[in-house]
PDB file of N, CA and C in Angstrom:
ATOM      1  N   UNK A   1      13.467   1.861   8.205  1.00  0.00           N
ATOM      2  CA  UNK A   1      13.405   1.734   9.648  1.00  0.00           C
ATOM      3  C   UNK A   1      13.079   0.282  10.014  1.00  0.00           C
ATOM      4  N   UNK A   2      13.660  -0.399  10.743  1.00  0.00           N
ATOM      5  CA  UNK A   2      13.341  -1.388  11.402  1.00  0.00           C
ATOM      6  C   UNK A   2      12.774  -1.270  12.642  1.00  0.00           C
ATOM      7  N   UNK A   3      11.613  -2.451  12.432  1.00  0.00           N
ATOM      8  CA  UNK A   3      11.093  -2.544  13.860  1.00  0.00           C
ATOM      9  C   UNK A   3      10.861  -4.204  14.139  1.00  0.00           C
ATOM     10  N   UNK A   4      10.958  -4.025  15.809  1.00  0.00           N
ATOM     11  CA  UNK A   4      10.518  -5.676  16.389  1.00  0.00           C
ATOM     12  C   UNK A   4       9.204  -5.608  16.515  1.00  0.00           C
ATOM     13  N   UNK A   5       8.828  -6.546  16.158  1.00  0.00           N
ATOM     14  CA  UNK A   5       7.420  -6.325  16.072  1.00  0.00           C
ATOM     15  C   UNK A   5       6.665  -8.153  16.886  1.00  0.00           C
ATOM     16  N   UNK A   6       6.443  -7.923  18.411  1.00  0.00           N
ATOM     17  CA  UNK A   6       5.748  -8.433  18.662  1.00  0.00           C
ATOM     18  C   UNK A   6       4.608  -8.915  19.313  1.00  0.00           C
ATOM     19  N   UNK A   7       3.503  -8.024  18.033  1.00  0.00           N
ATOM     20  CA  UNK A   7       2.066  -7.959  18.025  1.00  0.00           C
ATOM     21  C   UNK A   7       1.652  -7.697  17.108  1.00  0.00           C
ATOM     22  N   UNK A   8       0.454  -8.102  16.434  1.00  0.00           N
ATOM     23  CA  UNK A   8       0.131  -7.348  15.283  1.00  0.00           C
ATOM     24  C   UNK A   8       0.755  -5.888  14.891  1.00  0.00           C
ATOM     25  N   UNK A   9       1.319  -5.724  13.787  1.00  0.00           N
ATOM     26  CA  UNK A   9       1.779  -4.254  13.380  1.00  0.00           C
ATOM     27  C   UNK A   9       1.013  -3.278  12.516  1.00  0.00           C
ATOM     28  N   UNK A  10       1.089  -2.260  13.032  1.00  0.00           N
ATOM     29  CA  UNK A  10       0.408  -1.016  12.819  1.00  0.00           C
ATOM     30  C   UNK A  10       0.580  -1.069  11.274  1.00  0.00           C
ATOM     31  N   UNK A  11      -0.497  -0.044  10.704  1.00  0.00           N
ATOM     32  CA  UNK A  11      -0.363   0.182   8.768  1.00  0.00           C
ATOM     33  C   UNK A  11       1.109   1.310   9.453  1.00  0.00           C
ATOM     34  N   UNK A  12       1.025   1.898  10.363  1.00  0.00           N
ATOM     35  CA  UNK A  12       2.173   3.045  10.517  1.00  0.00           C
ATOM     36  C   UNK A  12       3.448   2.462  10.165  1.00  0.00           C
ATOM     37  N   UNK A  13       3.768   0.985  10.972  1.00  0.00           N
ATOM     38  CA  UNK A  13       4.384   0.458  11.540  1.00  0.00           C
ATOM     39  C   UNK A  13       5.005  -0.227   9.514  1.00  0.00           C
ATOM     40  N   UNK A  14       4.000  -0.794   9.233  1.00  0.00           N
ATOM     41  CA  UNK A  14       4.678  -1.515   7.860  1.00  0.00           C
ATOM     42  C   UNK A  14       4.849  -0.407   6.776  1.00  0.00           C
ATOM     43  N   UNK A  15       3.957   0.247   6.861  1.00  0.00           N
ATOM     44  CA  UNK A  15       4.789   1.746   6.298  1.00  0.00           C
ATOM     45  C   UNK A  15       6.045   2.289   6.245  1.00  0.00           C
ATOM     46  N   UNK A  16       6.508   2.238   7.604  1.00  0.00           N
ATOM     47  CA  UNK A  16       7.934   2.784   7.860  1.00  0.00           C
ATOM     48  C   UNK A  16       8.529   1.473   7.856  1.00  0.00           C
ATOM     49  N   UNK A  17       8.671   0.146   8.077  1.00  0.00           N
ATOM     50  CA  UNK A  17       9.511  -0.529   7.238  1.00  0.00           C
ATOM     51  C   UNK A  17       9.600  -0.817   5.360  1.00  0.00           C
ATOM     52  N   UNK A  18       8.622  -0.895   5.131  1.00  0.00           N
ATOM     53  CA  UNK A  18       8.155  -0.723   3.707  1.00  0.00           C
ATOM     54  C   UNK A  18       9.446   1.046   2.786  1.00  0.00           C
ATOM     55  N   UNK A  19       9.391   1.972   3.920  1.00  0.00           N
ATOM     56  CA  UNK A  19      10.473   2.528   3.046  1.00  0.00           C
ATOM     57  C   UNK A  19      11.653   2.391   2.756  1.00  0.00           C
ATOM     58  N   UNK A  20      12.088   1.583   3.230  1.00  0.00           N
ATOM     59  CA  UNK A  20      13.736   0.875   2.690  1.00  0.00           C
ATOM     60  C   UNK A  20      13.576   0.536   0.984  1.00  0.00           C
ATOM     61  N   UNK A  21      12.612  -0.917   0.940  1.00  0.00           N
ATOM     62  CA  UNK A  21      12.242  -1.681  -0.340  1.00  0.00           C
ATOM     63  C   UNK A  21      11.487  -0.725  -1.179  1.00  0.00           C
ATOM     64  N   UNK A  22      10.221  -0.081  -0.746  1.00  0.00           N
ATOM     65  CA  UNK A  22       9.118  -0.099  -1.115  1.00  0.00           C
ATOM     66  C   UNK A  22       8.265  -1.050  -1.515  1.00  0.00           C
ATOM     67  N   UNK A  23       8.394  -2.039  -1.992  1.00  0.00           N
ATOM     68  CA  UNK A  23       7.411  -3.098  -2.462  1.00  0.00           C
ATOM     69  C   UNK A  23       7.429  -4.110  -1.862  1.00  0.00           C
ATOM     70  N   UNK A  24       8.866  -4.203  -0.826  1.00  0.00           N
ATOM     71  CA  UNK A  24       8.474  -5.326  -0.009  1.00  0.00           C
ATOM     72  C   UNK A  24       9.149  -5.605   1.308  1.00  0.00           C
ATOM     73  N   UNK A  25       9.225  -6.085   2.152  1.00  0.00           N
ATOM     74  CA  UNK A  25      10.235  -6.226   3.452  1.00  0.00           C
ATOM     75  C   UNK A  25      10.998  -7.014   3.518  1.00  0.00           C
ATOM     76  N   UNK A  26      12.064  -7.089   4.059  1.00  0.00           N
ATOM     77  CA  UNK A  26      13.118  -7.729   4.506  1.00  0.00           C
ATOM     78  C   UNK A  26      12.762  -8.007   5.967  1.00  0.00           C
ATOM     79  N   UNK A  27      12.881  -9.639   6.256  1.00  0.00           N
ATOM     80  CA  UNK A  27      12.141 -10.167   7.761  1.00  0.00           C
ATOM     81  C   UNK A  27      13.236 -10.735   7.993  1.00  0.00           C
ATOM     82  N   UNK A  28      13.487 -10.753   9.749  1.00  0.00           N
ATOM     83  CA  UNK A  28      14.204 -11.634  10.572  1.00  0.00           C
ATOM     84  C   UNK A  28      13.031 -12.406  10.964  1.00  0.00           C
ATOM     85  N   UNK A  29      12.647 -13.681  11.778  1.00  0.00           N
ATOM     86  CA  UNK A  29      11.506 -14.188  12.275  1.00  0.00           C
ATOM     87  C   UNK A  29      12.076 -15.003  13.539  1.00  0.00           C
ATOM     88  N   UNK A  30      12.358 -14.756  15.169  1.00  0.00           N
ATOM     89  CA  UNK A  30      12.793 -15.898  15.579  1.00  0.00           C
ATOM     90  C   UNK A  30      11.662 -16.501  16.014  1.00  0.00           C
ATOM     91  N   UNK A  31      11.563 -18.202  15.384  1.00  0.00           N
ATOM     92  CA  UNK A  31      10.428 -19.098  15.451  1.00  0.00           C
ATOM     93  C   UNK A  31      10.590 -19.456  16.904  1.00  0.00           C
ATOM     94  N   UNK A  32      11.652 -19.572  17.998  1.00  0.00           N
ATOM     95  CA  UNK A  32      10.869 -19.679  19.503  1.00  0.00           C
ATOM     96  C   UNK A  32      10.401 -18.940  20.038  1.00  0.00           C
ATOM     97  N   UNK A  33      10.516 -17.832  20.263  1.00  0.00           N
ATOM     98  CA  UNK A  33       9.583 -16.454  20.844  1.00  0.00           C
ATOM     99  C   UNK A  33       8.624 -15.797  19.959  1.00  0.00           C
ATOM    100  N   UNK A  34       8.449 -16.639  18.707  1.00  0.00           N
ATOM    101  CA  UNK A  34       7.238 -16.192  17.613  1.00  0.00           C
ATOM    102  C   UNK A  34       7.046 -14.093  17.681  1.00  0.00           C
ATOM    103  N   UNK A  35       8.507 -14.141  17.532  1.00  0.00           N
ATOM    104  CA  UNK A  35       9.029 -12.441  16.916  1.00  0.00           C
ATOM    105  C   UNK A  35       9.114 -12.574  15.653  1.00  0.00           C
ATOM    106  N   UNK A  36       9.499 -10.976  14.966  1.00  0.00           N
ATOM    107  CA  UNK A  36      10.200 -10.731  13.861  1.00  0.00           C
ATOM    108  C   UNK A  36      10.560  -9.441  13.823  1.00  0.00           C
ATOM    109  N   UNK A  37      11.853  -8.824  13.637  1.00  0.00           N
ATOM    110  CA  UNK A  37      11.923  -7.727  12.915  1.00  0.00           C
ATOM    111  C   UNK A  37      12.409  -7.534  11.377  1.00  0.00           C
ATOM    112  N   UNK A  38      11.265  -6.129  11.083  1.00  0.00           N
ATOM    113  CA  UNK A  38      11.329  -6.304   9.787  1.00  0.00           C
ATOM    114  C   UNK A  38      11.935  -4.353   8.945  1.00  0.00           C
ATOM    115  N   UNK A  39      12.011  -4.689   8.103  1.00  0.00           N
ATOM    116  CA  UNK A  39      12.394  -2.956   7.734  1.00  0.00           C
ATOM    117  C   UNK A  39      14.072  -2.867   6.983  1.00  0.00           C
ATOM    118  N   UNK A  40      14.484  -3.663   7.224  1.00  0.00           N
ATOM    119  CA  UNK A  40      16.014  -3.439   7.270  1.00  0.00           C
ATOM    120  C   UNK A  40      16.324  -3.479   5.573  1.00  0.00           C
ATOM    121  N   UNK A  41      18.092  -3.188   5.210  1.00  0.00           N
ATOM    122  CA  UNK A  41      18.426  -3.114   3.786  1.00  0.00           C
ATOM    123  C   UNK A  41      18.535  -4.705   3.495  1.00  0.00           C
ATOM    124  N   UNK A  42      18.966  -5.484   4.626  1.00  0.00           N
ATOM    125  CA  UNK A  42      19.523  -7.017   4.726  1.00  0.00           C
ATOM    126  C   UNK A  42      18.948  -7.750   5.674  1.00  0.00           C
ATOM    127  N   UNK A  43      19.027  -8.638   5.794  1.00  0.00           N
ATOM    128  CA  UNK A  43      17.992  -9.666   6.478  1.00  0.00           C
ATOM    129  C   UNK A  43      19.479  -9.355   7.752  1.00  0.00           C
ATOM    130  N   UNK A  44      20.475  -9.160   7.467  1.00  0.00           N
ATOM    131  CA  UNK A  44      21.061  -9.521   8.534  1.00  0.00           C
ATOM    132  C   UNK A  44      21.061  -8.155   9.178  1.00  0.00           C
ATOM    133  N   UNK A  45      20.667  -7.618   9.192  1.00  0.00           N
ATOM    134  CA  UNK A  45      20.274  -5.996  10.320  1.00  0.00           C
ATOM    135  C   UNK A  45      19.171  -6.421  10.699  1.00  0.00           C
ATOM    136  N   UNK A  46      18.126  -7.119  10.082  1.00  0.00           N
ATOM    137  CA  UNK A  46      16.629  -7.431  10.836  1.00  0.00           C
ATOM    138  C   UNK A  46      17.681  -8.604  11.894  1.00  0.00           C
ATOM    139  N   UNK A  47      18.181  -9.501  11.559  1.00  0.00           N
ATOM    140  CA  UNK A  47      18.752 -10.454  12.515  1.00  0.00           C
ATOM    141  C   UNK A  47      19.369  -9.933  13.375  1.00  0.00           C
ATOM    142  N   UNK A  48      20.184  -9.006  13.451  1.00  0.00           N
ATOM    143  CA  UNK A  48      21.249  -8.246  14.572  1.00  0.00           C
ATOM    144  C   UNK A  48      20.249  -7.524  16.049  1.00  0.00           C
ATOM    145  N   UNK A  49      19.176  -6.837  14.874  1.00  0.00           N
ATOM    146  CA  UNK A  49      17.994  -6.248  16.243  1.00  0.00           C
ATOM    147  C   UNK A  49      17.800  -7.719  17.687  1.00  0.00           C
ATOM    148  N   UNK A  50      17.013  -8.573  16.473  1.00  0.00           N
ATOM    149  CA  UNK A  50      16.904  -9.821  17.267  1.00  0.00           C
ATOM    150  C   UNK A  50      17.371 -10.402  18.783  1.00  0.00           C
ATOM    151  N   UNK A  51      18.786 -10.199  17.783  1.00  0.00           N
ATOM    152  CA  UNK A  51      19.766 -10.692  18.570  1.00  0.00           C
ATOM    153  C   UNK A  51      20.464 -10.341  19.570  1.00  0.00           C
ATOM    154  N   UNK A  52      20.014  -8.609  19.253  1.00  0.00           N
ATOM    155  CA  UNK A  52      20.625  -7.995  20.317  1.00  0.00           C
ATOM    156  C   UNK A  52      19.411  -7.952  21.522  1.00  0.00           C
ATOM    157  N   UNK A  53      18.124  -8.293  21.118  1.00  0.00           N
ATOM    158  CA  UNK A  53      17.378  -7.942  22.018  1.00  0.00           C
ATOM    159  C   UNK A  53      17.045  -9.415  22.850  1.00  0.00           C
ATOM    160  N   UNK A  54      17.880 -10.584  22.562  1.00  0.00           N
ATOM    161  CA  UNK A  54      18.775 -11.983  23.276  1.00  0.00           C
ATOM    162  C   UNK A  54      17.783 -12.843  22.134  1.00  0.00           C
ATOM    163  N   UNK A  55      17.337 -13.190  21.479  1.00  0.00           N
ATOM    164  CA  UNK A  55      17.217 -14.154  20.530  1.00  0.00           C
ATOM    165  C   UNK A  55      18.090 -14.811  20.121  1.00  0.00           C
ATOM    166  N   UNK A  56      18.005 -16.252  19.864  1.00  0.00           N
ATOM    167  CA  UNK A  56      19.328 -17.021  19.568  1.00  0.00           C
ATOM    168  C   UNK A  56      19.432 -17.092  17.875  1.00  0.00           C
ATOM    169  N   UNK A  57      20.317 -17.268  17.474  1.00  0.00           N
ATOM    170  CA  UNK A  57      21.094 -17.193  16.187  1.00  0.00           C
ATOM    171  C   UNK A  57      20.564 -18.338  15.265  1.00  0.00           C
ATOM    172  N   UNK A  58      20.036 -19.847  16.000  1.00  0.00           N
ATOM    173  CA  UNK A  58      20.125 -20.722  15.315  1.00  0.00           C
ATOM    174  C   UNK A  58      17.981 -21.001  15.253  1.00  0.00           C
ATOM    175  N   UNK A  59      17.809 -19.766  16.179  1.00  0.00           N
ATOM    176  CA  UNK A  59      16.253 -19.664  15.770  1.00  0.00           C
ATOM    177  C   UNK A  59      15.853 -18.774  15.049  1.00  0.00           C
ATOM    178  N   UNK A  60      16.883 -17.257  14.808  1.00  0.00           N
ATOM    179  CA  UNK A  60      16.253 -17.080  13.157  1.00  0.00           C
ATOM    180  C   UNK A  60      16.526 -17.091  11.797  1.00  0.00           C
ATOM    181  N   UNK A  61      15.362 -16.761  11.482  1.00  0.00           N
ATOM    182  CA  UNK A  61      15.701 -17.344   9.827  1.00  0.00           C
ATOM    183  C   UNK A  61      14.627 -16.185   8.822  1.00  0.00           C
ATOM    184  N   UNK A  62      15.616 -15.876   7.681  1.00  0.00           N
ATOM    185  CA  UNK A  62      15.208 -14.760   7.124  1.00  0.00           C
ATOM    186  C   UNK A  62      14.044 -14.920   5.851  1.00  0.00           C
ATOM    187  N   UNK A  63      12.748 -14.160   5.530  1.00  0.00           N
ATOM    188  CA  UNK A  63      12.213 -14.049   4.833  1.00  0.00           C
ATOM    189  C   UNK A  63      11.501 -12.928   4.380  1.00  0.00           C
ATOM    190  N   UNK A  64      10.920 -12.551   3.361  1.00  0.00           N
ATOM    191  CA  UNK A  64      10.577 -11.243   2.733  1.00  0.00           C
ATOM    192  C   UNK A  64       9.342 -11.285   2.776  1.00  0.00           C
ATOM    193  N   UNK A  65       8.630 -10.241   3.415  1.00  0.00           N
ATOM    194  CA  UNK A  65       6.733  -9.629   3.224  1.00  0.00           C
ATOM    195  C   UNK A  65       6.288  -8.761   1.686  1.00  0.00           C
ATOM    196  N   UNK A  66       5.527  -9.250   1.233  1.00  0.00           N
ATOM    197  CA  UNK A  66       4.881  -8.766  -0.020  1.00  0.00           C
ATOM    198  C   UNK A  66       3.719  -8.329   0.654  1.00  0.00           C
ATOM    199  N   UNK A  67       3.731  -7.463   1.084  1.00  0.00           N
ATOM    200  CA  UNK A  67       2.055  -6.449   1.391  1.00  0.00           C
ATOM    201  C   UNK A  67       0.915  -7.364   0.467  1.00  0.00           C
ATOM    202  N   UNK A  68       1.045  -5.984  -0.184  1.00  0.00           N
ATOM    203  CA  UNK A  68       0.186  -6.073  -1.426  1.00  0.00           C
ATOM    204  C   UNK A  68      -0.546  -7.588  -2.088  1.00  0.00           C
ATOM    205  N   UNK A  69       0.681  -8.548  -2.042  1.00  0.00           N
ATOM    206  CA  UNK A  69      -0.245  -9.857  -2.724  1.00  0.00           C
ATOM    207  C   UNK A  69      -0.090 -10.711  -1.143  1.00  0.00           C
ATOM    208  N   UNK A  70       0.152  -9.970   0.411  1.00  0.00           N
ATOM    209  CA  UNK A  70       0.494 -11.182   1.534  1.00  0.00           C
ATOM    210  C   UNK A  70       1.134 -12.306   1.191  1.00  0.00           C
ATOM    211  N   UNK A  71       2.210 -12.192   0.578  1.00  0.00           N
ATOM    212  CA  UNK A  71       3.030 -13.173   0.075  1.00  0.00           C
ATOM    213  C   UNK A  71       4.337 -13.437   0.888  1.00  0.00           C
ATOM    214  N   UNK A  72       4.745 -14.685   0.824  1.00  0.00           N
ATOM    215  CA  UNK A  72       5.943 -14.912   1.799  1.00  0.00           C
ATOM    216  C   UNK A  72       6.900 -15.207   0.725  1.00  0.00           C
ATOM    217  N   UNK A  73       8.226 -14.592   0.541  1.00  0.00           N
ATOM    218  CA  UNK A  73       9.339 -15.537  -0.030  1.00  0.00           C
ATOM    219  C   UNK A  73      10.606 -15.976   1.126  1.00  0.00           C
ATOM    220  N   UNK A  74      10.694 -17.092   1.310  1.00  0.00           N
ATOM    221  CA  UNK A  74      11.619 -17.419   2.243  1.00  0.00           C
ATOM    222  C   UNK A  74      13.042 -17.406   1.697  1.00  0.00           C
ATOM    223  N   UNK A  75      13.239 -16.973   1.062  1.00  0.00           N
ATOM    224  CA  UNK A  75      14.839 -16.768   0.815  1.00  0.00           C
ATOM    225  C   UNK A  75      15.855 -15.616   1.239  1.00  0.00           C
ATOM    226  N   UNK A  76      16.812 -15.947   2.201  1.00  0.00           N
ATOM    227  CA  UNK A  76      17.335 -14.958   2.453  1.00  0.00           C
ATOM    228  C   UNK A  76      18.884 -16.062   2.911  1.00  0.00           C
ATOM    229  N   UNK A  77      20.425 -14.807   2.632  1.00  0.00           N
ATOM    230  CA  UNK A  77      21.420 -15.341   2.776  1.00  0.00           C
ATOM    231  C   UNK A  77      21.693 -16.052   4.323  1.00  0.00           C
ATOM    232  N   UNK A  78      21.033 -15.322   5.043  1.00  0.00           N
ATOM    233  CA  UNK A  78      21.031 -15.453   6.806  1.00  0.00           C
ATOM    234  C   UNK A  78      20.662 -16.966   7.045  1.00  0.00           C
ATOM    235  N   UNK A  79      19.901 -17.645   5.967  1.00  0.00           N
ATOM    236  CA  UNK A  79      18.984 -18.797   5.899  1.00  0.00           C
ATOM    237  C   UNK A  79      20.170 -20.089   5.395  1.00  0.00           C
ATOM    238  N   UNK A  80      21.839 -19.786   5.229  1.00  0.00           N
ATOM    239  CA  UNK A  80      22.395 -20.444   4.815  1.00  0.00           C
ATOM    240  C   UNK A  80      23.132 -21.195   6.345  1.00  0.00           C
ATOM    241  N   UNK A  81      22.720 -22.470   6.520  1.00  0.00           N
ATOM    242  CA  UNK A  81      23.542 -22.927   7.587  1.00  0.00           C
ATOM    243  C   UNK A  81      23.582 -24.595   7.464  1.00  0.00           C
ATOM    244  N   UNK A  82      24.422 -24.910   6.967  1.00  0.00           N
ATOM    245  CA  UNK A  82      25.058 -26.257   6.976  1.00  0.00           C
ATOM    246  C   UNK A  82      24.960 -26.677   8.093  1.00  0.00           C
ATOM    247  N   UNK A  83      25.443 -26.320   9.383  1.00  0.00           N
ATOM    248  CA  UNK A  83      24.747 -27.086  10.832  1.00  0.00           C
ATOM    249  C   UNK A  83      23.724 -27.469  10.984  1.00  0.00           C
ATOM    250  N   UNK A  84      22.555 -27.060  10.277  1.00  0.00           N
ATOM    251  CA  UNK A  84      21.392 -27.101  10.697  1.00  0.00           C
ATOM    252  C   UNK A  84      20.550 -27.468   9.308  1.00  0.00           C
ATOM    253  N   UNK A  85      21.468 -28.409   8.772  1.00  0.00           N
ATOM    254  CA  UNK A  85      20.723 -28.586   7.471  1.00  0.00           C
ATOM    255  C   UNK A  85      19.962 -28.087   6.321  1.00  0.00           C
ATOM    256  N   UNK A  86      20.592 -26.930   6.815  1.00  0.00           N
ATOM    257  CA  UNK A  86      20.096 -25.608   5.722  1.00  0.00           C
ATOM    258  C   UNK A  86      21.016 -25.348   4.643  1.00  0.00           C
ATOM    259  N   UNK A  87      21.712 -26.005   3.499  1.00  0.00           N
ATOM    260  CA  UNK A  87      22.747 -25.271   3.082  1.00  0.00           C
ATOM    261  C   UNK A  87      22.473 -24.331   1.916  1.00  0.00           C
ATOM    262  N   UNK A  88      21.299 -24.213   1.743  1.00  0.00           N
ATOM    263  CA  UNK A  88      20.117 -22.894   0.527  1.00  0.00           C
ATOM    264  C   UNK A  88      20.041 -22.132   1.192  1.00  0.00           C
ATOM    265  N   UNK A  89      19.766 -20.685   0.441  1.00  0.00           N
ATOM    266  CA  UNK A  89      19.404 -19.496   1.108  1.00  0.00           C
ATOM    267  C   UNK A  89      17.473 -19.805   1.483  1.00  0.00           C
ATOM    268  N   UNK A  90      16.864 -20.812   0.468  1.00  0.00           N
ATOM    269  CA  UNK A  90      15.404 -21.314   1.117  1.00  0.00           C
ATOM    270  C   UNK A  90      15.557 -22.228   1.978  1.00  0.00           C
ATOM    271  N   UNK A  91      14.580 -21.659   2.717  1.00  0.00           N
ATOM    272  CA  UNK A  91      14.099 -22.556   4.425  1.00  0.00           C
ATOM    273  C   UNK A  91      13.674 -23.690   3.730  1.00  0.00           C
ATOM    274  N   UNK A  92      14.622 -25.218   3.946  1.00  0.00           N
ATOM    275  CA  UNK A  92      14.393 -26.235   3.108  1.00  0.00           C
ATOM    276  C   UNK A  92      13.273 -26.971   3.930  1.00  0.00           C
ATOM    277  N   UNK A  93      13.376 -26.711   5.166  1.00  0.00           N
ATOM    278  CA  UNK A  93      12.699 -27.796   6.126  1.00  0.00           C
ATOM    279  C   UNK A  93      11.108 -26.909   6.234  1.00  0.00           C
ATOM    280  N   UNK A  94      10.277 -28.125   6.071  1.00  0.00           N
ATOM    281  CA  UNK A  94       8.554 -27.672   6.013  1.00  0.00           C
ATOM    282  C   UNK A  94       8.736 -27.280   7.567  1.00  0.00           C
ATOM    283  N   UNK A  95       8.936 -27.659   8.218  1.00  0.00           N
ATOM    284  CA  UNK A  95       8.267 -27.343   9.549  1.00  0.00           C
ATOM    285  C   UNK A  95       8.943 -26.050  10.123  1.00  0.00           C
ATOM    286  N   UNK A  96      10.252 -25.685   9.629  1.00  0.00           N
ATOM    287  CA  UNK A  96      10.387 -23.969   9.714  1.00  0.00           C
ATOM    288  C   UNK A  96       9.756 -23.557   9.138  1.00  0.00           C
ATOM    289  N   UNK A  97       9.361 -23.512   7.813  1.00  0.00           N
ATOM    290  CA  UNK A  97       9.387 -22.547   6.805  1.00  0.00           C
ATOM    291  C   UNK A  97       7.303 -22.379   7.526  1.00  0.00           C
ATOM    292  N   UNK A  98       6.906 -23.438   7.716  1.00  0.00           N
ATOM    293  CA  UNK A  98       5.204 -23.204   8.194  1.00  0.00           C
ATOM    294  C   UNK A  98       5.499 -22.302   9.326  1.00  0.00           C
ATOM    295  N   UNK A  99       6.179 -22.333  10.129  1.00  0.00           N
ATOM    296  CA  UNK A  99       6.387 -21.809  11.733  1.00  0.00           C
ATOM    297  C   UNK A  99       6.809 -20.177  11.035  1.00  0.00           C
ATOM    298  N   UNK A 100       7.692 -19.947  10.161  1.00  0.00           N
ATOM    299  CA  UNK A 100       7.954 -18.351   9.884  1.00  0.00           C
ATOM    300  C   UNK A 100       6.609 -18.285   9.450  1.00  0.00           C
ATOM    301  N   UNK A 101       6.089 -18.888   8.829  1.00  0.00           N
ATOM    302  CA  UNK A 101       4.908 -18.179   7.425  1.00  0.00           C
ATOM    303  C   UNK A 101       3.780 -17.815   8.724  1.00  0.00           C
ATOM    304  N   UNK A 102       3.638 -18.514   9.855  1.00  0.00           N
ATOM    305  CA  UNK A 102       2.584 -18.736  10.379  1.00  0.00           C
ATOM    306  C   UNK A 102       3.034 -17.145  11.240  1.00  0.00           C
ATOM    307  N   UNK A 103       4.122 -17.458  11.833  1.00  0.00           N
ATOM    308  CA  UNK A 103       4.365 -16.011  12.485  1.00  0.00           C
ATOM    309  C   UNK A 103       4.523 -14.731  11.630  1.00  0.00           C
ATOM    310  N   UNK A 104       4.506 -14.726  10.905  1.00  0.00           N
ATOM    311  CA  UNK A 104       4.375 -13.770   9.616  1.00  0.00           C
ATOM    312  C   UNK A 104       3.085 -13.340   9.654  1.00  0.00           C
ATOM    313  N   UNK A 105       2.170 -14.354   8.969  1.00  0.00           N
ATOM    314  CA  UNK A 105       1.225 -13.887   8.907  1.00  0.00           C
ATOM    315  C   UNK A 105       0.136 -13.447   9.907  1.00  0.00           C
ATOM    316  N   UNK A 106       0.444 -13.876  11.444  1.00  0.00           N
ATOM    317  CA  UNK A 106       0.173 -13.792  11.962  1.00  0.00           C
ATOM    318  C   UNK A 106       0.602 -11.903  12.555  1.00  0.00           C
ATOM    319  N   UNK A 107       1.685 -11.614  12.368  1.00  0.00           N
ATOM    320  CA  UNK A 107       2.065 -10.597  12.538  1.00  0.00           C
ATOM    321  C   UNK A 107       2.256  -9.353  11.495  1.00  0.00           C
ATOM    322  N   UNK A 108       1.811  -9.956  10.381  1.00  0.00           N
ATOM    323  CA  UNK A 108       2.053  -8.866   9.345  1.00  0.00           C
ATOM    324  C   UNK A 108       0.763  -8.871   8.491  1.00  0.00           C
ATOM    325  N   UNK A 109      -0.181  -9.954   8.295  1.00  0.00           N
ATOM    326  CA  UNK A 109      -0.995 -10.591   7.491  1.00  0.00           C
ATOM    327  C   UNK A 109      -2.292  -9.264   7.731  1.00  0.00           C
ATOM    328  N   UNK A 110      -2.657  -9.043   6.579  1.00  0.00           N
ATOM    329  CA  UNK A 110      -3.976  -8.163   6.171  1.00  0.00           C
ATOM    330  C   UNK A 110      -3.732  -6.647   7.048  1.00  0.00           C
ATOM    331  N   UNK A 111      -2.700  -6.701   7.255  1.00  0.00           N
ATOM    332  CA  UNK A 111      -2.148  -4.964   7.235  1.00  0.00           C
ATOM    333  C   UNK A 111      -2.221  -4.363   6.420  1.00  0.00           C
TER     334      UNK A 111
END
């Protein structure tokens, strides 16, 4: 199940995204409205929610929640964009990759 999640999220809430993976989430994050939805099989279904709910395309960027150790991995295919100086599936640029981690943890952190 995917959900947008923007406010701290419920143990309910990472629970029911947590059953897709089990061990870990699949995150959309858009860094101007400091959202994310998370839950999905692909970063790009967490991105589509986003987007449909008007988030722009070139503000998000995909990364994975590790519960258990609060761990961030920023790699996701959604994260590939040559326009924007991204051409890795990792968020190359420090000042995204702090801005997801920060809204991350801010929104998912010690759930």
């Amino acid at each position: 199940m995917i959900h947008r999640i923007r406010s701290r999220a419920t143990r309910q809430q990472l629970d029911e995204m947590l059953a897709t993976l089990r061990v870990y989430v699949k995150v959309a994050v858009d860094i101007r409205q400091g959202i994310l939805a998370g839950g999905g099989v692909l970063h790009a279904d967490c991105e589509a929610v986003l987007l449909d709910e008007g988030s722009r395309q070139e503000d998000i960027w995909g990364a994975d929640w590790v519960p258990e150790t609060q761990q961030i991995q920023y790699e996701a295919l959604i994260n590939i964009r040559p326009r924007q100086n991204n051409p890795s599936m990792v968020i190359l640029d420090p000042s995204i990759r702090d801005r997801v981690g920060e809204i991350m943890q801010g929104l998912l952190g010690g759930v």
